[in-house]
C-alpha atoms as a PDB file:
ATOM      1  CA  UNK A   1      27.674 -16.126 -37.364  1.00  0.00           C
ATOM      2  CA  UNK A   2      28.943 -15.199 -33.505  1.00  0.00           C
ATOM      3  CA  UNK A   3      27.584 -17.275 -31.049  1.00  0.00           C
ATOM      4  CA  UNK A   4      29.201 -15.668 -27.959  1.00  0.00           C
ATOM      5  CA  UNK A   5      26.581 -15.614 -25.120  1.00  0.00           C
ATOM      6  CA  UNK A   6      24.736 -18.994 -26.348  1.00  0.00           C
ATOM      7  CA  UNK A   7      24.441 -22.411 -25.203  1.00  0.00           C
ATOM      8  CA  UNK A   8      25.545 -25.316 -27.512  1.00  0.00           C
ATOM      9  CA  UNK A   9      23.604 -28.382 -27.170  1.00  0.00           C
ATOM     10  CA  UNK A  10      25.971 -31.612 -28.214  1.00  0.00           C
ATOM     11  CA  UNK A  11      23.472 -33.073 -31.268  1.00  0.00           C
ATOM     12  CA  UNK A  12      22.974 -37.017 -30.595  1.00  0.00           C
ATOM     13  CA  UNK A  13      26.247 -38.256 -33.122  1.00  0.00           C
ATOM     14  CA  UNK A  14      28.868 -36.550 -30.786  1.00  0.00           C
ATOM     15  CA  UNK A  15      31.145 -38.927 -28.903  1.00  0.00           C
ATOM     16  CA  UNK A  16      33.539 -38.972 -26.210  1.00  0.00           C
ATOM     17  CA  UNK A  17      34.307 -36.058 -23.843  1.00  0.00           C
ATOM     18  CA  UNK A  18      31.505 -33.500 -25.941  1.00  0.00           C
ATOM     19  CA  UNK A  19      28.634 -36.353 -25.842  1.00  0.00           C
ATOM     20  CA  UNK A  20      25.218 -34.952 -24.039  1.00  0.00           C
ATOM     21  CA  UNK A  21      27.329 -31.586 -23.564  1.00  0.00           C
ATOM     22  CA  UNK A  22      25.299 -28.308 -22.692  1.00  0.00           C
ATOM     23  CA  UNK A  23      27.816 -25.360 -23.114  1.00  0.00           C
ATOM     24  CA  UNK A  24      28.165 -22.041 -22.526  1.00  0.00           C
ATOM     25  CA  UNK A  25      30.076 -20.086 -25.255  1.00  0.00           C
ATOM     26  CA  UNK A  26      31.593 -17.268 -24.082  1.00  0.00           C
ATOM     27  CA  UNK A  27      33.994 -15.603 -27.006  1.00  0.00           C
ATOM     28  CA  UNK A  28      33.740 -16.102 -30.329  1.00  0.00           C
ATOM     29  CA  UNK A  29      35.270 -14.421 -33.278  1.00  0.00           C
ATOM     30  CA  UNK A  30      37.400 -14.851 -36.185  1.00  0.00           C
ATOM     31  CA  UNK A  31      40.381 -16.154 -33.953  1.00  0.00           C
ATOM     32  CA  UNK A  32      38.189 -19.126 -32.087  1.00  0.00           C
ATOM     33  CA  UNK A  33      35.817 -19.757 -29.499  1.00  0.00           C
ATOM     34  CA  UNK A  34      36.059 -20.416 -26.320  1.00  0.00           C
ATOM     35  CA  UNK A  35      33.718 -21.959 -23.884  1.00  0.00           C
ATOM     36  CA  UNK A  36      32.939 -24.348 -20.504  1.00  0.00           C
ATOM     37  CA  UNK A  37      30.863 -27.168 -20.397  1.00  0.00           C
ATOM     38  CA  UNK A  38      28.328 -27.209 -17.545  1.00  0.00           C
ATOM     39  CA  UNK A  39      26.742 -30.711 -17.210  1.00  0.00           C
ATOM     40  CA  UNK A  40      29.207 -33.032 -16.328  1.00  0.00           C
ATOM     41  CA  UNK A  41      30.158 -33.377 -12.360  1.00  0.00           C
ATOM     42  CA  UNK A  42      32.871 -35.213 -11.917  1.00  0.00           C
ATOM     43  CA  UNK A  43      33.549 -37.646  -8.605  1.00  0.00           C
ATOM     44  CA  UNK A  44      36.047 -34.347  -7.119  1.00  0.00           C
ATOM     45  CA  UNK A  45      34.312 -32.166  -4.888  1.00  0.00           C
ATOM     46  CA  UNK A  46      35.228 -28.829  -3.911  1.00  0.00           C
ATOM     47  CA  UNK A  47      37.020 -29.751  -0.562  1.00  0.00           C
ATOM     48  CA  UNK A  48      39.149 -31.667  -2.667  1.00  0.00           C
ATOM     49  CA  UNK A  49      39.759 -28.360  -4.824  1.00  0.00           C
ATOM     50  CA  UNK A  50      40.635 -26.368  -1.506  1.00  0.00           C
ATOM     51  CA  UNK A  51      42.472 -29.041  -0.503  1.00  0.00           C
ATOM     52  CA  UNK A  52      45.069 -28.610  -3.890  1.00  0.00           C
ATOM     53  CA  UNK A  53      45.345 -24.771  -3.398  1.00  0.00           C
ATOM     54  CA  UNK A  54      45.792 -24.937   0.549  1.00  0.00           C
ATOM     55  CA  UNK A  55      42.830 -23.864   1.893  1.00  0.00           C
ATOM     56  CA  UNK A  56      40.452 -24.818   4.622  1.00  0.00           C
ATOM     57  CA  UNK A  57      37.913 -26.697   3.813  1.00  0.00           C
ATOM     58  CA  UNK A  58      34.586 -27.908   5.481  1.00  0.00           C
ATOM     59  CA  UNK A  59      31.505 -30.592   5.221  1.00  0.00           C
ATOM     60  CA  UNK A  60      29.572 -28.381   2.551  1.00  0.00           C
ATOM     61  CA  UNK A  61      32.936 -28.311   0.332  1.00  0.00           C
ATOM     62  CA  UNK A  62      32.525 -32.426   0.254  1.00  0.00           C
ATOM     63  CA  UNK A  63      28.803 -32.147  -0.938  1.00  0.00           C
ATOM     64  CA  UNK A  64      29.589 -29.548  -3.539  1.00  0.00           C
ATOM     65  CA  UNK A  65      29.943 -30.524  -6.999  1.00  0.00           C
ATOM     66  CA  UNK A  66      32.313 -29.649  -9.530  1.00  0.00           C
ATOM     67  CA  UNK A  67      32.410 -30.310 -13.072  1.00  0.00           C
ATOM     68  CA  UNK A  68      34.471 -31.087 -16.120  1.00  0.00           C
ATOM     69  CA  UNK A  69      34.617 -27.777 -18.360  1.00  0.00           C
ATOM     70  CA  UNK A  70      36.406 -29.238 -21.118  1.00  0.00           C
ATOM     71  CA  UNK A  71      38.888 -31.178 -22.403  1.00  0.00           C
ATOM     72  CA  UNK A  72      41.658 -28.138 -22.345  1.00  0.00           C
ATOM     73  CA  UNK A  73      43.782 -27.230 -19.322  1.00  0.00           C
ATOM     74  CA  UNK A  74      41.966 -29.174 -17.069  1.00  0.00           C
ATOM     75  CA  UNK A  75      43.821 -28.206 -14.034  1.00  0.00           C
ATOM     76  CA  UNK A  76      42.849 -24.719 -14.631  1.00  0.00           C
ATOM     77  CA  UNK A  77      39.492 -24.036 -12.411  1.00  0.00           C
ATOM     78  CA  UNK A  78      37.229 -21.425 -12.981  1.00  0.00           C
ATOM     79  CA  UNK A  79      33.880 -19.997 -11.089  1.00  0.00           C
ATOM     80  CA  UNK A  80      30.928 -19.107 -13.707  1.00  0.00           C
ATOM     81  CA  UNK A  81      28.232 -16.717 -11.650  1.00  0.00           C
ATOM     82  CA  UNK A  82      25.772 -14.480 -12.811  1.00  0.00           C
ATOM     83  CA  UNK A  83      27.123 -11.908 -10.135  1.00  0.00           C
ATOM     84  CA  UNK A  84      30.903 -10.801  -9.823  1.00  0.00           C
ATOM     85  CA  UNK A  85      33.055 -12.492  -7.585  1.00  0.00           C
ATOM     86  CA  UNK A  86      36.222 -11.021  -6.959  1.00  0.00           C
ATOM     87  CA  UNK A  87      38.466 -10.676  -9.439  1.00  0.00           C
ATOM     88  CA  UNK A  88      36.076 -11.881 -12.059  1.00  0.00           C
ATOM     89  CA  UNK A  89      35.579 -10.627 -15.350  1.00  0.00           C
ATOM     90  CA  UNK A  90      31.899 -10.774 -17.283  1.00  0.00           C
ATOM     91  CA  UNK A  91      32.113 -12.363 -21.342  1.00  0.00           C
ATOM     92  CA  UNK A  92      28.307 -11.127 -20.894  1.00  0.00           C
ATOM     93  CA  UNK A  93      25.883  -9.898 -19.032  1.00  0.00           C
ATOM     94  CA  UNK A  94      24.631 -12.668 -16.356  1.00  0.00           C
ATOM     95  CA  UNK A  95      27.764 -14.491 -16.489  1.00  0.00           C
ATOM     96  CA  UNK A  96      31.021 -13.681 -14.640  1.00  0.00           C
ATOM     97  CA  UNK A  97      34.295 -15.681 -14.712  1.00  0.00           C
ATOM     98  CA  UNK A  98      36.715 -16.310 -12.342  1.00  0.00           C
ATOM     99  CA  UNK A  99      40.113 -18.134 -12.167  1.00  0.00           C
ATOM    100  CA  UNK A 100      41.783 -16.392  -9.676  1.00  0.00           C
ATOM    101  CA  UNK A 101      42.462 -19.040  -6.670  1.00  0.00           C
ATOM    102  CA  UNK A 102      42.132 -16.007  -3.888  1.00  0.00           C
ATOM    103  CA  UNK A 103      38.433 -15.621  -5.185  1.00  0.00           C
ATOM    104  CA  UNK A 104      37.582 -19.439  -4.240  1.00  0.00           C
ATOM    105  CA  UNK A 105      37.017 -18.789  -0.745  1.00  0.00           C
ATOM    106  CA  UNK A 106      34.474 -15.830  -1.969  1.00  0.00           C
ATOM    107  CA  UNK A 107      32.534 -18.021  -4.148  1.00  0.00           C
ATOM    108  CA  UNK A 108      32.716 -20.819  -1.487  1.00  0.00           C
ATOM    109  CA  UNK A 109      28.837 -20.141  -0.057  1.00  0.00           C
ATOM    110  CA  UNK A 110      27.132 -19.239  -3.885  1.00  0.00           C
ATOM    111  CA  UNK A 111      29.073 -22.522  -4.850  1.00  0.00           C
ATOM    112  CA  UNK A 112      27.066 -24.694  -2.089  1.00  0.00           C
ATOM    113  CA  UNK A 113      23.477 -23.308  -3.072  1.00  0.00           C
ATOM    114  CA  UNK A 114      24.423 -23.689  -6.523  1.00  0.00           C
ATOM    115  CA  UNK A 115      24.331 -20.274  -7.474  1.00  0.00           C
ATOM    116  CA  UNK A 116      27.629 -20.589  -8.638  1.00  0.00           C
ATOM    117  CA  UNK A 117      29.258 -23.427 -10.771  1.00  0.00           C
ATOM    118  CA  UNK A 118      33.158 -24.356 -10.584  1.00  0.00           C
ATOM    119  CA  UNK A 119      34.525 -25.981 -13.858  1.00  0.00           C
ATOM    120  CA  UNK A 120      37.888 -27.872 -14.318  1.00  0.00           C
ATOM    121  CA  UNK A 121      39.227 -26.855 -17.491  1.00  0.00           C
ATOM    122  CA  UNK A 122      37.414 -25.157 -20.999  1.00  0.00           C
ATOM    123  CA  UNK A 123      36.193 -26.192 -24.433  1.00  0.00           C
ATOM    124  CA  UNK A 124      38.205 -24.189 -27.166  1.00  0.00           C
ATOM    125  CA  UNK A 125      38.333 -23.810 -30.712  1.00  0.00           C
ATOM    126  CA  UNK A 126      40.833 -22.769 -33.275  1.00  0.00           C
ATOM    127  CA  UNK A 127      39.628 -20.362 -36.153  1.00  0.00           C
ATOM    128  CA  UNK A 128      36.890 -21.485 -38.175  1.00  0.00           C
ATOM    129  CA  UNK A 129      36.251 -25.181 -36.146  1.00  0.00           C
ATOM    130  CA  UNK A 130      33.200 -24.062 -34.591  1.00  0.00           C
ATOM    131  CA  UNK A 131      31.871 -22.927 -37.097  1.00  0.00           C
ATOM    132  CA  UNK A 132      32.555 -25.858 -39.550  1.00  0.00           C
ATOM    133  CA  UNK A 133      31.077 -27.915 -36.916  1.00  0.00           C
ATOM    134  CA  UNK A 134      28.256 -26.129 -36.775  1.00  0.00           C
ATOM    135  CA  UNK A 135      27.948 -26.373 -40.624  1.00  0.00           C
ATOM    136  CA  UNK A 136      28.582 -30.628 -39.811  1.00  0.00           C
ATOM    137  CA  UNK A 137      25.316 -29.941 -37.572  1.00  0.00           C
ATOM    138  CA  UNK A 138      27.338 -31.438 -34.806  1.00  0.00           C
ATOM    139  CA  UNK A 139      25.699 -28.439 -32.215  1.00  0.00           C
ATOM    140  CA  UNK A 140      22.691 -27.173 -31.860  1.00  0.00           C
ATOM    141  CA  UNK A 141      22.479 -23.276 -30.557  1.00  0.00           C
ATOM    142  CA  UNK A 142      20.534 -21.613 -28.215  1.00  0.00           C
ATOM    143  CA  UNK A 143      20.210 -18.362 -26.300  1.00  0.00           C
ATOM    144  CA  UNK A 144      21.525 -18.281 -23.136  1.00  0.00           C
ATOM    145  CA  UNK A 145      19.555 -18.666 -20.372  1.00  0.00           C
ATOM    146  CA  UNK A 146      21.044 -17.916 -16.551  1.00  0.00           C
ATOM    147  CA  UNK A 147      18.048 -19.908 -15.236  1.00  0.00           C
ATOM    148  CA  UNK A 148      19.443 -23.036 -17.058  1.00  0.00           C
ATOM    149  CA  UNK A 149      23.191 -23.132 -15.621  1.00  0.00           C
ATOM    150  CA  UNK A 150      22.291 -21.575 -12.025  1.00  0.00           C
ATOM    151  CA  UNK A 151      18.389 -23.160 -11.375  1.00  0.00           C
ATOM    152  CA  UNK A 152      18.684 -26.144 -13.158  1.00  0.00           C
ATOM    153  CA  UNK A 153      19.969 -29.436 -11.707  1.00  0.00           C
ATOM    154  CA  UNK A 154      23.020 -30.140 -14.544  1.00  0.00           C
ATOM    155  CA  UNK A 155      21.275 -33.854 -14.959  1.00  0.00           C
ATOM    156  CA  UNK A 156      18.668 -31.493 -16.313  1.00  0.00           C
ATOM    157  CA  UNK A 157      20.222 -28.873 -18.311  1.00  0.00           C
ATOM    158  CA  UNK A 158      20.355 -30.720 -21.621  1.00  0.00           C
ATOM    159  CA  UNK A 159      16.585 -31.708 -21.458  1.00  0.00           C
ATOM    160  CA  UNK A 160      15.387 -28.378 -19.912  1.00  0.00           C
ATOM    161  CA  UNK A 161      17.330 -26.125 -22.671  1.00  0.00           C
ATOM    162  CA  UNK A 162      15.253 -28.331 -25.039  1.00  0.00           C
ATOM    163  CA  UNK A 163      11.853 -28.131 -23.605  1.00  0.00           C
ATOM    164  CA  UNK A 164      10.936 -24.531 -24.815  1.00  0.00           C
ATOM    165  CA  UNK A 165      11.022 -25.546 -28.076  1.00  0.00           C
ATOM    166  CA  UNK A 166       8.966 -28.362 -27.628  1.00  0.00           C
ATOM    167  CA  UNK A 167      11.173 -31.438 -28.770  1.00  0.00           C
ATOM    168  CA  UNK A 168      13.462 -34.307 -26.807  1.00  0.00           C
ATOM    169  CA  UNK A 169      16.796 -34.914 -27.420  1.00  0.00           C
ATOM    170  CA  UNK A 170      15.399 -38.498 -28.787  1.00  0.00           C
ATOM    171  CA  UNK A 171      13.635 -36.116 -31.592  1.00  0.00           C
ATOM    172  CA  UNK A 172      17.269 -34.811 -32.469  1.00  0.00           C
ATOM    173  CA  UNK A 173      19.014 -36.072 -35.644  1.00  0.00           C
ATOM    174  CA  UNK A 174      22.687 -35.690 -36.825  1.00  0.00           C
ATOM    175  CA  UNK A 175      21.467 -35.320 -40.272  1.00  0.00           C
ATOM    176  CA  UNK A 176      19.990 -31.831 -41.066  1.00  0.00           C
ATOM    177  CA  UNK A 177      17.331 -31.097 -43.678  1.00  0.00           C
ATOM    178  CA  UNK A 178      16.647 -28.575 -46.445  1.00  0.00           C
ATOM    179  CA  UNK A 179      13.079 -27.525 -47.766  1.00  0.00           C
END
């Protein structure tokens, strides 16, 4: 099973930093998976961000959000866009990744209308975790969907990925079934 270029919907028994998680796997393969979670602002805005990696800043970079991509490197920042930027490399089509600091400063205005999303940090797994979590049914997998990460308010994302299958996340279950 690869799920490169899905979305992985935390199911309702996952705790701590992973809990209500929408995220967008970008590699995986036999050696891991690697990913960035992309519902969870944190209280740092992007003038803050600037601020670190000396760069001017201005009154849209303090109403921009940023948000926690995982619980590894998390001084590492990266721009997700469904257009390049840069430097930036695409893990799929619709998605391109940056984490070059000089591309910042081109992201800056697709980052204040939200067509752009900058992440602190990534979600990673070591060979064979994902998928034994996935066998745990502690994620549920989607396609992914641009719409979701760039048109979609992140409170949003986790009910919105849902709602063309017609169920809440109250209708999830940590338990999975067998007929």
């Amino acid at each position: 099973m690869n799920l490169r270029q899905h979305l992985l919907l935390a199911m309702p028994h996952q705790e701590g930093f992973f809990e209500n998680a929408v995220v967008v796997l970008c590699e995986h393969d036999e050696a891991g998976a690697l990913g960035f979670v992309v519902n969870k602002p944190i209280k740092t805005d992007l003038a803050h961000i600037l601020k670190e990696v000396q760069q001017d800043f201005d009154e849209d970079d303090e109403q921009t959000s940023i948000y926690a991509g995982g619980p590894v490197e998390t001084e590492r920042g990266f721009v997700l866009s469904p257009t390049p930027i840069g430097q930036s490399t695409s893990p799929f089509e619709h998605l391109h990744i940056t984490g070059h600091a000089s591309d910042l400063t081109l992201a800056r205005d697709s980052l204040h209308r939200g067509n752009a999303l900058f992440v602190l940090g990534y979600a990673g797994w070591s060979a064979g975790q994902l998928d034994q979590e996935m066998a745990d049914n502690a994620w549920l997998s989607l396609p992914y969907d641009q719409a979701l990460l760039f048109d979609t308010p992140s409170h949003q994302r986790f009910d919105q990925a849902l709602a063309p299958m017609g169920i809440s996340r109250y209708q999830l279950s940590q338990f999975s079934g067998q007929a």
